[in-house]
C-alpha atoms as a PDB file:
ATOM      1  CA  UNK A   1      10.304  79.231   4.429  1.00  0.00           C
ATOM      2  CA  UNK A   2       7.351  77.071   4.197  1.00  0.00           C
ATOM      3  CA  UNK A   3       7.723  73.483   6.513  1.00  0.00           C
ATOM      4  CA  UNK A   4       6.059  70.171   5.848  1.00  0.00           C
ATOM      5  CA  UNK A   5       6.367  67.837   8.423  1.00  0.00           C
ATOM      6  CA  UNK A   6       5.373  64.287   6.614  1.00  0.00           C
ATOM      7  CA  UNK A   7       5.601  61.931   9.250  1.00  0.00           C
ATOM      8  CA  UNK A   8       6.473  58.862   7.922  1.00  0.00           C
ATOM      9  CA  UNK A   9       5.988  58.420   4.161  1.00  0.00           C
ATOM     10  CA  UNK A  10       7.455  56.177   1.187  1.00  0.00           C
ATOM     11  CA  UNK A  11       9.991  57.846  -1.056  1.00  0.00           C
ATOM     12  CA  UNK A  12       8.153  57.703  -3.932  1.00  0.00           C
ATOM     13  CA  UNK A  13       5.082  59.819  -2.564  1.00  0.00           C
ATOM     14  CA  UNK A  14       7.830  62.401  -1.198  1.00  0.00           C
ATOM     15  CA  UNK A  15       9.679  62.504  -4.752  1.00  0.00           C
ATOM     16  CA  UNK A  16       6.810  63.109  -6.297  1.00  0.00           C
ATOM     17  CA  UNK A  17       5.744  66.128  -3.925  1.00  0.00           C
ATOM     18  CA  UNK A  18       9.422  67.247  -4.446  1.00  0.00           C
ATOM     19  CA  UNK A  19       9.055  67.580  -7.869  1.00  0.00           C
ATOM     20  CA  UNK A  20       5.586  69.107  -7.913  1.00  0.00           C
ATOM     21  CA  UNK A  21       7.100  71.993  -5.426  1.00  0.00           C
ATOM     22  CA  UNK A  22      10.106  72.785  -7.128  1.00  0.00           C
ATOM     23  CA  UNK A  23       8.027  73.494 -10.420  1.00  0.00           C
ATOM     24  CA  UNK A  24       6.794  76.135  -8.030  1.00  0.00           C
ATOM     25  CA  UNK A  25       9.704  77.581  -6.881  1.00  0.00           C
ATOM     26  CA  UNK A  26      11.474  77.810 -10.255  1.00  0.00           C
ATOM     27  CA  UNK A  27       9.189  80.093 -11.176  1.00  0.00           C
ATOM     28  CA  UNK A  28       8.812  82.274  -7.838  1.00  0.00           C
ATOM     29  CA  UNK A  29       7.357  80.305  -5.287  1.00  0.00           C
ATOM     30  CA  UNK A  30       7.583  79.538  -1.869  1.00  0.00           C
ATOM     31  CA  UNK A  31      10.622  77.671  -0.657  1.00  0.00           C
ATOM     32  CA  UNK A  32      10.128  74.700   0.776  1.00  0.00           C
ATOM     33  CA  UNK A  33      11.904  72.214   3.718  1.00  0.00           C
ATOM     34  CA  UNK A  34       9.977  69.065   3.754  1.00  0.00           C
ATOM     35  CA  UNK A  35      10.822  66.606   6.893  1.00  0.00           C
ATOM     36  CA  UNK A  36      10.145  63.335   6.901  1.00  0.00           C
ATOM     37  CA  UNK A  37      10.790  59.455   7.430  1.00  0.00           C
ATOM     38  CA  UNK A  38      11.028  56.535   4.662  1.00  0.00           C
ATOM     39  CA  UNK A  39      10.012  53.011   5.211  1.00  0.00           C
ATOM     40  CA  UNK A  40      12.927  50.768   4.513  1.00  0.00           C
ATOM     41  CA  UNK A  41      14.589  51.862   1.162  1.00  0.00           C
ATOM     42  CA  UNK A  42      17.915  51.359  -0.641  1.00  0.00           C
ATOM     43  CA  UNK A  43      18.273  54.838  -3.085  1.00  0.00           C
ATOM     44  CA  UNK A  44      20.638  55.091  -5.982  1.00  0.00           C
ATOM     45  CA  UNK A  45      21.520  58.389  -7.481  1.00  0.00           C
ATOM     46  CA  UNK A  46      23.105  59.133 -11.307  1.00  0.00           C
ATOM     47  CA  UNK A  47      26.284  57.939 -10.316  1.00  0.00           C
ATOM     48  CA  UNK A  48      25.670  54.654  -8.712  1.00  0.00           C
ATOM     49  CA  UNK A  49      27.561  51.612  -9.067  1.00  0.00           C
ATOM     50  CA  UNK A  50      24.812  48.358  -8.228  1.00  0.00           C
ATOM     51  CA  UNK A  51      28.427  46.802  -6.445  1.00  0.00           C
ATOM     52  CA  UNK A  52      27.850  48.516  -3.883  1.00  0.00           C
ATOM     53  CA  UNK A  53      24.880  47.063  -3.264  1.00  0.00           C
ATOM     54  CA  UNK A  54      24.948  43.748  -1.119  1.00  0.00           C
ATOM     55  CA  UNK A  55      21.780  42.456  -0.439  1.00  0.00           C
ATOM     56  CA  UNK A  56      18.464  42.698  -2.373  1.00  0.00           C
ATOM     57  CA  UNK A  57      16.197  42.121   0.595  1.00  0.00           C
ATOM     58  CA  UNK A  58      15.235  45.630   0.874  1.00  0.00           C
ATOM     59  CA  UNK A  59      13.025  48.006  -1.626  1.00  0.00           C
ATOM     60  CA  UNK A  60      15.665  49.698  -4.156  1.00  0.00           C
ATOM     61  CA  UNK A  61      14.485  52.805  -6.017  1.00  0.00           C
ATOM     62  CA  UNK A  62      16.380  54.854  -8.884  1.00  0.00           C
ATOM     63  CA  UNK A  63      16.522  58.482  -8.010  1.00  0.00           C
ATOM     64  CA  UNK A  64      18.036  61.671 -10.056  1.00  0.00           C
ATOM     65  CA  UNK A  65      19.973  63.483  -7.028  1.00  0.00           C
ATOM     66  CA  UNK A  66      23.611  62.994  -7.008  1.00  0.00           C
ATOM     67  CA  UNK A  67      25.786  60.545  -5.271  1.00  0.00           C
ATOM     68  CA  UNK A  68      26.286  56.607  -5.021  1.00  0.00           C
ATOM     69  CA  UNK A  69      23.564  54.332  -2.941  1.00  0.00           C
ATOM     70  CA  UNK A  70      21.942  54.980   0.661  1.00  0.00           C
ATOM     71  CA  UNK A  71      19.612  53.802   2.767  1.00  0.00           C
ATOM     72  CA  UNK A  72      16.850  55.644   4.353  1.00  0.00           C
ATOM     73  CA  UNK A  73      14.406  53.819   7.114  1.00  0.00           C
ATOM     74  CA  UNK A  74      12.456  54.819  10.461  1.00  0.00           C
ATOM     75  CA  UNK A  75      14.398  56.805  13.255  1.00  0.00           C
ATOM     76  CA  UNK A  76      16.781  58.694  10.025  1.00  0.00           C
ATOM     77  CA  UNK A  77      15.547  62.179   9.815  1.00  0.00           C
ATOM     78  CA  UNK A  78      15.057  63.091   6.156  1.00  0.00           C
ATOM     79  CA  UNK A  79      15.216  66.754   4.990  1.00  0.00           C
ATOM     80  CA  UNK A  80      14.485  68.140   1.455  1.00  0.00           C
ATOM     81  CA  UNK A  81      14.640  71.565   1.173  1.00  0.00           C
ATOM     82  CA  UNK A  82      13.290  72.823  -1.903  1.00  0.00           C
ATOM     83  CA  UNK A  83      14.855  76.177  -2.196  1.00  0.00           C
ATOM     84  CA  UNK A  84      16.135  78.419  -5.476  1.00  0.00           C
ATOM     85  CA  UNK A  85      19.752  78.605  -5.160  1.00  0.00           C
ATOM     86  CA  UNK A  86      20.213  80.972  -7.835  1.00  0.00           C
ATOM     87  CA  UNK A  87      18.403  83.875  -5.854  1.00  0.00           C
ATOM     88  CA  UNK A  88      21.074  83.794  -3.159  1.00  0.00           C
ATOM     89  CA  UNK A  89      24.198  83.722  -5.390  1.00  0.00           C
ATOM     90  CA  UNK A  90      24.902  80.141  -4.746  1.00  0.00           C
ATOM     91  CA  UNK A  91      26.793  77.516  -6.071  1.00  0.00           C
ATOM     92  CA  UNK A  92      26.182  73.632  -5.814  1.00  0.00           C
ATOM     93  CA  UNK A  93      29.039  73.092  -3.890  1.00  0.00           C
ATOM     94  CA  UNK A  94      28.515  76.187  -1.792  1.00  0.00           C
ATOM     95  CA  UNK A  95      25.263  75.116  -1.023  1.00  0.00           C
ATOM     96  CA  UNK A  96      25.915  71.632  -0.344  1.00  0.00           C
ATOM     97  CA  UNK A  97      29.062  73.135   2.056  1.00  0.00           C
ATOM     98  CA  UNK A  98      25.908  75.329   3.527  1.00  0.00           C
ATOM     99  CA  UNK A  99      24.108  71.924   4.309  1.00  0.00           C
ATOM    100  CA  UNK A 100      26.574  70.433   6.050  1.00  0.00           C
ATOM    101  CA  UNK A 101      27.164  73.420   8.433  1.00  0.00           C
ATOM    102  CA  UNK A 102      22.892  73.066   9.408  1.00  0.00           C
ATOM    103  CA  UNK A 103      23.675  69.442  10.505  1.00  0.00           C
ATOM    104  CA  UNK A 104      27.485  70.318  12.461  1.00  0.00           C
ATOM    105  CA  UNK A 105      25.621  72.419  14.111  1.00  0.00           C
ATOM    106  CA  UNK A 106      22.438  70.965  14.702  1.00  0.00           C
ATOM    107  CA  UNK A 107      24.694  68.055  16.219  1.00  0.00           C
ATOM    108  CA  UNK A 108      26.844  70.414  18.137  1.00  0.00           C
ATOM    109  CA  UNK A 109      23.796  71.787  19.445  1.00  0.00           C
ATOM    110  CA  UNK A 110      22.972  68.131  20.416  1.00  0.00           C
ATOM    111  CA  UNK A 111      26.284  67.236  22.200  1.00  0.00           C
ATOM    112  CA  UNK A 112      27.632  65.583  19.266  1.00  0.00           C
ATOM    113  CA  UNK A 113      31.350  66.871  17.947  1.00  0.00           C
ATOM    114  CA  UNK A 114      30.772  66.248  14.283  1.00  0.00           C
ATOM    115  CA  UNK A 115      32.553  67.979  11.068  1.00  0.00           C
ATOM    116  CA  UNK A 116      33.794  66.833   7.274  1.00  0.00           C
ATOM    117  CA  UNK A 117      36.019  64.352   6.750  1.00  0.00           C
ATOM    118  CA  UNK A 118      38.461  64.762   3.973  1.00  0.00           C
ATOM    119  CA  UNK A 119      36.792  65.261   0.414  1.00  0.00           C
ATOM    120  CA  UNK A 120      34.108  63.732   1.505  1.00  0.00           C
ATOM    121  CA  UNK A 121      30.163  65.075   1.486  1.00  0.00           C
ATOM    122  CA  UNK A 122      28.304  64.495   3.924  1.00  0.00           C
ATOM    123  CA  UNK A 123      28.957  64.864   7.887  1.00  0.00           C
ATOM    124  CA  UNK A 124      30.843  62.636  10.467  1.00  0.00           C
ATOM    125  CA  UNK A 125      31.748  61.958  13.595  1.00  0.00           C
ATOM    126  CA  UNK A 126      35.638  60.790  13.157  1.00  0.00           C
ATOM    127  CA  UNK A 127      35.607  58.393  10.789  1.00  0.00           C
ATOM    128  CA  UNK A 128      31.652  57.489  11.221  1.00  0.00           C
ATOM    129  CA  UNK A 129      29.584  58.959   8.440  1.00  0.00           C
ATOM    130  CA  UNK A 130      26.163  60.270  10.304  1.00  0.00           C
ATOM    131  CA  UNK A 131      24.769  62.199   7.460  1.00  0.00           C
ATOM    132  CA  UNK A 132      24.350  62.105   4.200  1.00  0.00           C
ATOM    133  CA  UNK A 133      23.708  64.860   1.398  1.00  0.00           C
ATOM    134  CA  UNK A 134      22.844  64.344  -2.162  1.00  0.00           C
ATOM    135  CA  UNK A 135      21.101  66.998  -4.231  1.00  0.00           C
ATOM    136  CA  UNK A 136      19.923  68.174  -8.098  1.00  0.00           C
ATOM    137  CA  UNK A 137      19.625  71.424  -9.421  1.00  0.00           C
ATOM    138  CA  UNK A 138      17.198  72.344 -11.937  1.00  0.00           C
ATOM    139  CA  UNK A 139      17.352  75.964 -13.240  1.00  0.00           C
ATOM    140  CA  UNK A 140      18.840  77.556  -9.826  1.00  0.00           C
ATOM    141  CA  UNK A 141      16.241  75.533  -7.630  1.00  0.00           C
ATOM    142  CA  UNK A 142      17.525  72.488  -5.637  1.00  0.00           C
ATOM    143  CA  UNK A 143      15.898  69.543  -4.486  1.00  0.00           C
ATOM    144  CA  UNK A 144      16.499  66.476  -2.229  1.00  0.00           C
ATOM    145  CA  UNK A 145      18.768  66.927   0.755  1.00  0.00           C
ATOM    146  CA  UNK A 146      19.715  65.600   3.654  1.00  0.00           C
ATOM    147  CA  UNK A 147      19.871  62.295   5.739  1.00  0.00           C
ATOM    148  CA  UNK A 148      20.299  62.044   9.405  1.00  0.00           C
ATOM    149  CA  UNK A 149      20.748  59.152  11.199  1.00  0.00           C
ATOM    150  CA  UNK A 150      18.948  60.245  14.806  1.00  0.00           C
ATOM    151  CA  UNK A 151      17.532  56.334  16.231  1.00  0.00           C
ATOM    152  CA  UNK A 152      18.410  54.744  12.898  1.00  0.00           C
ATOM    153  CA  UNK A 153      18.433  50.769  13.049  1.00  0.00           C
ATOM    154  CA  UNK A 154      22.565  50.707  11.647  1.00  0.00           C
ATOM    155  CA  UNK A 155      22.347  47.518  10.289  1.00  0.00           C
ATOM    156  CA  UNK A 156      20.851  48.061   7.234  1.00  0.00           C
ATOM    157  CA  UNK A 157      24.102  49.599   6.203  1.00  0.00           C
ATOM    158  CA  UNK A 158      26.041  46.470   6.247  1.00  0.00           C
ATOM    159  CA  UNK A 159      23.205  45.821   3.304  1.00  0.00           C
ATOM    160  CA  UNK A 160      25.009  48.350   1.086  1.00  0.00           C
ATOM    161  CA  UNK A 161      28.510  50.000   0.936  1.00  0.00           C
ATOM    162  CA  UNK A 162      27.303  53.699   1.665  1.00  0.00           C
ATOM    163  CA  UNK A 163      28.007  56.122  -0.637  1.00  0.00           C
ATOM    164  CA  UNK A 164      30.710  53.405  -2.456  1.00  0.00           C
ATOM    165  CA  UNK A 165      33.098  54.437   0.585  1.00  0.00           C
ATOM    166  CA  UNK A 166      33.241  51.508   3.214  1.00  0.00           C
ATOM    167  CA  UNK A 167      33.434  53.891   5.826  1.00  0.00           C
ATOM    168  CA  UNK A 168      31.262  52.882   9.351  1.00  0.00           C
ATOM    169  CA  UNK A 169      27.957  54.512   9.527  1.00  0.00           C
ATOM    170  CA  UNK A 170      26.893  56.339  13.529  1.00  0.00           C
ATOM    171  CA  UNK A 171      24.036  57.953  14.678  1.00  0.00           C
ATOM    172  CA  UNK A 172      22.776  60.216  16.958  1.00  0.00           C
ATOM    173  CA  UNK A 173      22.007  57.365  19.483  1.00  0.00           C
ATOM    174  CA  UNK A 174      25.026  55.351  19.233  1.00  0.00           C
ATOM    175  CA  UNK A 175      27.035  58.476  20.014  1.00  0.00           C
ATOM    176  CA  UNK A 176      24.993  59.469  22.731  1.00  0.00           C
ATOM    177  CA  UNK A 177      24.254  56.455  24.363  1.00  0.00           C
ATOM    178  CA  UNK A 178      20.159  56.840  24.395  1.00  0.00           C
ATOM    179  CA  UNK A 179      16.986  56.952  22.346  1.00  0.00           C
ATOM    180  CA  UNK A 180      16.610  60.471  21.147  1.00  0.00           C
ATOM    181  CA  UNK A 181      13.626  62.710  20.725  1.00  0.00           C
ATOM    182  CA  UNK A 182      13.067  62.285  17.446  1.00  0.00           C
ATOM    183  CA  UNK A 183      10.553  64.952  17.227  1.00  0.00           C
ATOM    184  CA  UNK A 184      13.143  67.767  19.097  1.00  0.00           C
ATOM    185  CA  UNK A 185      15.695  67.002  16.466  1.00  0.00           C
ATOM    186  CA  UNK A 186      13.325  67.763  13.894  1.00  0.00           C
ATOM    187  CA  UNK A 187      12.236  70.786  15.603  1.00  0.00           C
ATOM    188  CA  UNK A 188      16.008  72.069  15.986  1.00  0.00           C
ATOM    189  CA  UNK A 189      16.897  71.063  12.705  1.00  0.00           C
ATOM    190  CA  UNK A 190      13.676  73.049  11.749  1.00  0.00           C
ATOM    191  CA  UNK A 191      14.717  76.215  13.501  1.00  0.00           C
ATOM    192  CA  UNK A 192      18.776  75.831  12.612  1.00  0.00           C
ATOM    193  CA  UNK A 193      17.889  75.493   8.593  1.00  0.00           C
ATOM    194  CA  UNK A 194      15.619  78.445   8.657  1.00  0.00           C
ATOM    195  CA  UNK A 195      17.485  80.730  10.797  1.00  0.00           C
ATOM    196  CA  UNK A 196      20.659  79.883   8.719  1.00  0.00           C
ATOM    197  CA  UNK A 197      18.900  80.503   5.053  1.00  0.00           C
ATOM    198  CA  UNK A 198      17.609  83.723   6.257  1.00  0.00           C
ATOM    199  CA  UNK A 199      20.816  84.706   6.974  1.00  0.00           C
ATOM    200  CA  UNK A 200      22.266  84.272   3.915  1.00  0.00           C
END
């Protein structure tokens, strides 16, 4: 599993790179987790509906993963692992299942009792959504990912209804009660991802 740490970077540069390395690894290559933050940015995937989004003060881009509209910013730790699916026997949903399980525990890990809620993708904490996952398949290779909120500024959220659900949005710090290490999340989330693919 090859990492790229970004830093922070705007979504299109990252989509682009996306798309350049899953060329790659639908023919053999290397998979891939890029990490990363976004500036400010409102995403909508296929299925969007533009209702849910409230205010039009913030940067909103079109995007082909799956899933209604998010928001990505500073302090959210962004994760798209660029990985071929088909090689492992996987499904979509089984994989998206698998993607939630690197973030339970990642936040278990962290002190943080989080798990699915209903139907629902993505991971919460009760009835707080603290993750997000929205992905695309192209020939057995995924791409996009995952979206944590670690020191995420919450308010942007009340921009948008996330994911078209109304649900309340948490993160890392409100749960905890302090500033995280943004860079030790990464580097568990790092270690948790890899450890679980190999497995597989």
């Amino acid at each position: 599993m090859r990492i790229l740490n970004l830093g922070l970077v705007d979504y299109h540069t990252a989509f682009v790179l996306q798309n350049k390395i899953i060329e790659k690894v639908k023919k053999g290559g290397e998979n891939t987790l890029i990490l990363c933050e976004h500036p400010h940015v409102f995403t909508i995937g296929r299925h969007s509906d533009e209702k849910n989004l409230l205010s039009h003060d913030v940067p909103l881009v079109r995007t082909d993963r799956g899933g209604d509209i998010t928001y990505h910013g500073p302090g959210q730790l962004v994760g798209y692992p660029i990985v071929n699916i088909r090689k492992k026997g996987m499904g979509v949903k089984e994989y998206m299942s698998f993607l939630e399980e690197t973030l339970i525990v990642l936040l278990e890990t962290n002190g943080i009792n989080a798990g699915r809620f209903d139907s629902f993708r993505g991971v919460w904490v009760e009835r707080r959504k603290i993750a997000s996952i929205g992905v695309k398949v192209e020939e057995g290779a995924v791409k996009h990912g995952v979206a944590l909120n670690v020191n995420t500024d919450l308010s942007y959220f009340e921009k948008i209804i996330p994911c078209g659900l109304g649900y309340p949005t948490t993160s890392m710090e409100e749960e905890l009660g302090r500033r995280q290490n943004f860079s030790r999340v990464r580097e568990d989330y790092t270690d948790i991802f890899s450890l679980s693919w190999n497995s597989l």
